[in-house]
PDB file of N, CA and C in Angstrom:
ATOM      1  N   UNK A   1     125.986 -73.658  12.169  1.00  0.00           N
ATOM      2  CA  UNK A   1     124.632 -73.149  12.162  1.00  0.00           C
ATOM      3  C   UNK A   1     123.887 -73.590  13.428  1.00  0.00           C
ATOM      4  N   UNK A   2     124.103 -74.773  13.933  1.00  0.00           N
ATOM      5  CA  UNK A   2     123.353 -75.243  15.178  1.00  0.00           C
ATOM      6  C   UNK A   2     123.709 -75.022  16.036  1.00  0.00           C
ATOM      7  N   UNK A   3     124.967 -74.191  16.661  1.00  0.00           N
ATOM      8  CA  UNK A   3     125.725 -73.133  17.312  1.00  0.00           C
ATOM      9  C   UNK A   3     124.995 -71.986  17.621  1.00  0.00           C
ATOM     10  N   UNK A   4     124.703 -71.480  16.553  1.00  0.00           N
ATOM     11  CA  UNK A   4     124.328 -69.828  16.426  1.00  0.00           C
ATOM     12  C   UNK A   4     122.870 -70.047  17.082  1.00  0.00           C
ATOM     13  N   UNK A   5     121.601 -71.276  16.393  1.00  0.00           N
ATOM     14  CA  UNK A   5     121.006 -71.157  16.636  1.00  0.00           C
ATOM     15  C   UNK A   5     120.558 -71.385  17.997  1.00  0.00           C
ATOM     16  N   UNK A   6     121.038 -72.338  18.727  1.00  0.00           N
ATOM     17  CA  UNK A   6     121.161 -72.792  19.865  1.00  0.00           C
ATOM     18  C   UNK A   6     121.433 -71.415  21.197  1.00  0.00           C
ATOM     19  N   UNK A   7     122.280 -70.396  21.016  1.00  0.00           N
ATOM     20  CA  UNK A   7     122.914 -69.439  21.466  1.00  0.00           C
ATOM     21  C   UNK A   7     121.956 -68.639  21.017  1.00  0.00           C
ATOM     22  N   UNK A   8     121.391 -68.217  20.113  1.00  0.00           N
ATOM     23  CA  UNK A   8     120.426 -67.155  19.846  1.00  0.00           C
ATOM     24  C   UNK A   8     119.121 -67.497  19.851  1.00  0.00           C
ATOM     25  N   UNK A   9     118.775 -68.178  20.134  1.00  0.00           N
ATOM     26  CA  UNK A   9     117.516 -68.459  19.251  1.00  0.00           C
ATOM     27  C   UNK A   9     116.704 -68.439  21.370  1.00  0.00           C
ATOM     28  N   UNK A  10     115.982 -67.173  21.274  1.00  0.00           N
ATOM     29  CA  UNK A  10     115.345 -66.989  22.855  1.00  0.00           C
ATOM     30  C   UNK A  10     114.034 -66.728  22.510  1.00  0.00           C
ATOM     31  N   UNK A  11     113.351 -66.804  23.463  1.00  0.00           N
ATOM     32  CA  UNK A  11     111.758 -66.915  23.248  1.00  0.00           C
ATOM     33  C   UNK A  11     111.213 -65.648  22.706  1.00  0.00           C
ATOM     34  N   UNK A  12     111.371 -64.507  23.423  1.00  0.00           N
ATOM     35  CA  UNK A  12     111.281 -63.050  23.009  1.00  0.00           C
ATOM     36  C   UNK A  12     111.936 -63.043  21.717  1.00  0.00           C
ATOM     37  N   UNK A  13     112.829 -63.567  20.973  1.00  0.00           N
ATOM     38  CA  UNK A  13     112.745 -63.100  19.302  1.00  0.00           C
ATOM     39  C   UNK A  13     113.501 -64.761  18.695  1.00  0.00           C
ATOM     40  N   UNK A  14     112.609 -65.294  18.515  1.00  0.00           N
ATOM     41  CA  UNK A  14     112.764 -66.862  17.752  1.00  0.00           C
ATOM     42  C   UNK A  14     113.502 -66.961  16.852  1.00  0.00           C
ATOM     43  N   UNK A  15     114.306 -67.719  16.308  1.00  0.00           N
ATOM     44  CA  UNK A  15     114.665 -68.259  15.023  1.00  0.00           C
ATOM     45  C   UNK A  15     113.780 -69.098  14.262  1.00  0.00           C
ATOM     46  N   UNK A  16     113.820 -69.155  13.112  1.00  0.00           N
ATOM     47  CA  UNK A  16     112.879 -69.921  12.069  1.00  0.00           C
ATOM     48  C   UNK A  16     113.654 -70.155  11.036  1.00  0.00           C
ATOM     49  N   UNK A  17     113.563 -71.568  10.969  1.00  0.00           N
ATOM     50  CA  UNK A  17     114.336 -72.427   9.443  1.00  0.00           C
ATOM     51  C   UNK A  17     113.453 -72.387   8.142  1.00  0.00           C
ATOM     52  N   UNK A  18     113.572 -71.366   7.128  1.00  0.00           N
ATOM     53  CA  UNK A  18     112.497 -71.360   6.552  1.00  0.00           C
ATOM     54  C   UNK A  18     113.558 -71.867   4.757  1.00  0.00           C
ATOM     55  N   UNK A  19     112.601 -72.977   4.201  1.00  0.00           N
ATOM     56  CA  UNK A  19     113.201 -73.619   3.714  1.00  0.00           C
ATOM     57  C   UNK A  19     113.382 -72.587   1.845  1.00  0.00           C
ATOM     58  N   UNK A  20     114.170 -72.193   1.227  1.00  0.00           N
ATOM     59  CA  UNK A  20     114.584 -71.498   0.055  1.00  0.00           C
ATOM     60  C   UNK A  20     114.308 -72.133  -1.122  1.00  0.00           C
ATOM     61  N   UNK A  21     113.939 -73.263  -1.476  1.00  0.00           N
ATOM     62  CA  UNK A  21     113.662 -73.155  -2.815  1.00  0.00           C
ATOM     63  C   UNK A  21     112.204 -72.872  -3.566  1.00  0.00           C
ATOM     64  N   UNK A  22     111.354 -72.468  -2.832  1.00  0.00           N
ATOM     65  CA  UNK A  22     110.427 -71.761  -3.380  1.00  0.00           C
ATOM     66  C   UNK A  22     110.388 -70.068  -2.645  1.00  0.00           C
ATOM     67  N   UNK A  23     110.651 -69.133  -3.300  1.00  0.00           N
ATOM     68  CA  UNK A  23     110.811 -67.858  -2.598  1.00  0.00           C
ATOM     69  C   UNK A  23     109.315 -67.113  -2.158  1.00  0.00           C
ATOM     70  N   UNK A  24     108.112 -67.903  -2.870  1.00  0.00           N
ATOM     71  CA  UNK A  24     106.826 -67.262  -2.441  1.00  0.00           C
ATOM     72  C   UNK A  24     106.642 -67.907  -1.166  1.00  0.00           C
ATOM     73  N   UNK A  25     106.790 -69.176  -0.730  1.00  0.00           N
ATOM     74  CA  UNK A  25     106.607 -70.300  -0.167  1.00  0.00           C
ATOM     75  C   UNK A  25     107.452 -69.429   0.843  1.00  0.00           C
ATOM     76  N   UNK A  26     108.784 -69.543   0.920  1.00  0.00           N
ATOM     77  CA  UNK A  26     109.304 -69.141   1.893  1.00  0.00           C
ATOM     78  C   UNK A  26     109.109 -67.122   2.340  1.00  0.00           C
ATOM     79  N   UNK A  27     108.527 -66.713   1.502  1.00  0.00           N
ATOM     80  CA  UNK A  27     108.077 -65.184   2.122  1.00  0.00           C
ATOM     81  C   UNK A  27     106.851 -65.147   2.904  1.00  0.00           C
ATOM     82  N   UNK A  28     105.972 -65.800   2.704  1.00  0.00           N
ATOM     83  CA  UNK A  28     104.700 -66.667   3.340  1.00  0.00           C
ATOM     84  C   UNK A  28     104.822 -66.906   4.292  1.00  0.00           C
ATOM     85  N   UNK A  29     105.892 -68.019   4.545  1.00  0.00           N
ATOM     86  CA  UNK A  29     106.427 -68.907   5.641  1.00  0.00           C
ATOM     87  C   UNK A  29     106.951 -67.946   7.107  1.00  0.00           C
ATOM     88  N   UNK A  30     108.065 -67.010   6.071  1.00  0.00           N
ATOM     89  CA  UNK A  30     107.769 -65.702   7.526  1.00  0.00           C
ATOM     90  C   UNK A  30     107.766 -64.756   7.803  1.00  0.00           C
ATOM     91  N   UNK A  31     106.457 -64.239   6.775  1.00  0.00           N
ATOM     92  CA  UNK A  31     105.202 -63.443   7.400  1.00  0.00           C
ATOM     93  C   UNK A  31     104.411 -64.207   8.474  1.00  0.00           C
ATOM     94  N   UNK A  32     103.972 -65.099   7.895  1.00  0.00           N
ATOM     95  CA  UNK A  32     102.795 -66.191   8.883  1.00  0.00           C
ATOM     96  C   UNK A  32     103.529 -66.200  10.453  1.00  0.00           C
ATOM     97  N   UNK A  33     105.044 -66.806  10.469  1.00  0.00           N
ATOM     98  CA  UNK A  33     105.584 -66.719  11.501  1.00  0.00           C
ATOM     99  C   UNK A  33     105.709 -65.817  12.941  1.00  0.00           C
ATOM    100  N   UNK A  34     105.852 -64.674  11.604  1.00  0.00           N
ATOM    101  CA  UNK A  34     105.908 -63.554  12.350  1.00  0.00           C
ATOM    102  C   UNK A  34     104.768 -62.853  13.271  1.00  0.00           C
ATOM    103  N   UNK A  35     103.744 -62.981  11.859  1.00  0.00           N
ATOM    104  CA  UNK A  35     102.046 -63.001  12.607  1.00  0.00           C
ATOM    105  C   UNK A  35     101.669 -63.484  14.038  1.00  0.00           C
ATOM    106  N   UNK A  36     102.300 -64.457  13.881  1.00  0.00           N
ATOM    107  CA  UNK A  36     102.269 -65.866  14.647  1.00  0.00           C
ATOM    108  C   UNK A  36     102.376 -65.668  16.267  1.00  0.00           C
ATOM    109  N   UNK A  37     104.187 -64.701  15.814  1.00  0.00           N
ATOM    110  CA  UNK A  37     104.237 -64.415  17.047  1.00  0.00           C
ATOM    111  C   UNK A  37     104.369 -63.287  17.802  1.00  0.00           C
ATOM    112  N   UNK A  38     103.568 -62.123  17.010  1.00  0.00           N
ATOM    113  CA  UNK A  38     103.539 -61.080  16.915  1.00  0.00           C
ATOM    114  C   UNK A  38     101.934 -60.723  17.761  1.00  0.00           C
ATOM    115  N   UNK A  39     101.229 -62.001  17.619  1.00  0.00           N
ATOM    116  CA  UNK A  39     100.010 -62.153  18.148  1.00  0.00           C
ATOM    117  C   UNK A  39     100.526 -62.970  19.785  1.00  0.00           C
ATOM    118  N   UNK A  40     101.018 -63.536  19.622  1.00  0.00           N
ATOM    119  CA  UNK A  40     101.631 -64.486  21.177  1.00  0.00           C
ATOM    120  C   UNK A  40     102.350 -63.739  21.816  1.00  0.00           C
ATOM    121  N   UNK A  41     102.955 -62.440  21.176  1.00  0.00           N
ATOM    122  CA  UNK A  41     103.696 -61.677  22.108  1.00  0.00           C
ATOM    123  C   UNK A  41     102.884 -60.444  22.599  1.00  0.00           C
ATOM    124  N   UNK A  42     101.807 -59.773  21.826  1.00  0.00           N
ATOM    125  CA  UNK A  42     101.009 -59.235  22.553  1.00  0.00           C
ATOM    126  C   UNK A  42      99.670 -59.640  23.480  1.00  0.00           C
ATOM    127  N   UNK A  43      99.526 -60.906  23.126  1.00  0.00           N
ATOM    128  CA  UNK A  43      98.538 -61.453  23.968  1.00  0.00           C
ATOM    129  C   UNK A  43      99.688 -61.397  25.487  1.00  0.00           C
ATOM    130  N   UNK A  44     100.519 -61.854  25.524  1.00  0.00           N
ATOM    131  CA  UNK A  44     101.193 -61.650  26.634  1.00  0.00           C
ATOM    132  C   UNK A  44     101.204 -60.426  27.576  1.00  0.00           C
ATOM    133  N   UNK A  45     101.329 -59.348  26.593  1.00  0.00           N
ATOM    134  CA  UNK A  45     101.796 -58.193  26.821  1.00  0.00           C
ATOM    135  C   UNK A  45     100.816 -57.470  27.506  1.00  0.00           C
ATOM    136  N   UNK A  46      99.831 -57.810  27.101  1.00  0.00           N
ATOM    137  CA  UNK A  46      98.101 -57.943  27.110  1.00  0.00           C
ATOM    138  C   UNK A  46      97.893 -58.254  28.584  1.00  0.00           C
ATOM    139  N   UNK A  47      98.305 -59.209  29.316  1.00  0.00           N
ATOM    140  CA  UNK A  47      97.971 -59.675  30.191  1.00  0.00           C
ATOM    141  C   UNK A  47      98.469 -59.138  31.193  1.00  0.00           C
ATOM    142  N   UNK A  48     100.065 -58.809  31.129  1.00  0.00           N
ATOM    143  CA  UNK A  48     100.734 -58.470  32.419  1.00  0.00           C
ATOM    144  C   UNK A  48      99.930 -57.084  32.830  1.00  0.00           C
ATOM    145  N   UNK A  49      99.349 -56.326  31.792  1.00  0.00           N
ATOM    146  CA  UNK A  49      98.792 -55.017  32.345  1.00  0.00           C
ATOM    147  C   UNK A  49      97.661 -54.911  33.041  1.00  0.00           C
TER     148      UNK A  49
END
């Protein structure tokens, strides 16, 4: 697993360890994430123009 993530895990599309034993907790966990960086990637995007 710390292989894959290491090798994949690039700034333009992140990996996230989102922990499973609560399934609301972890659907939360990444949405929010995603939000997260869904806002950091267009603020970027934002700028170069």
């Amino acid at each position: 697993m710390n292989e894959i993530l290491d090798r994949k895990n690039v700034d333009y599309v992140p990996w996230i360890i989102v922990p499973g034993n609560d399934k609301k907790y972890a659907r939360i966990m990444v949405i929010k994430s995603y939000l997260d960086h869904a806002k950091k990637r267009f603020e970027e995007l934002k700028k170069k123009k």
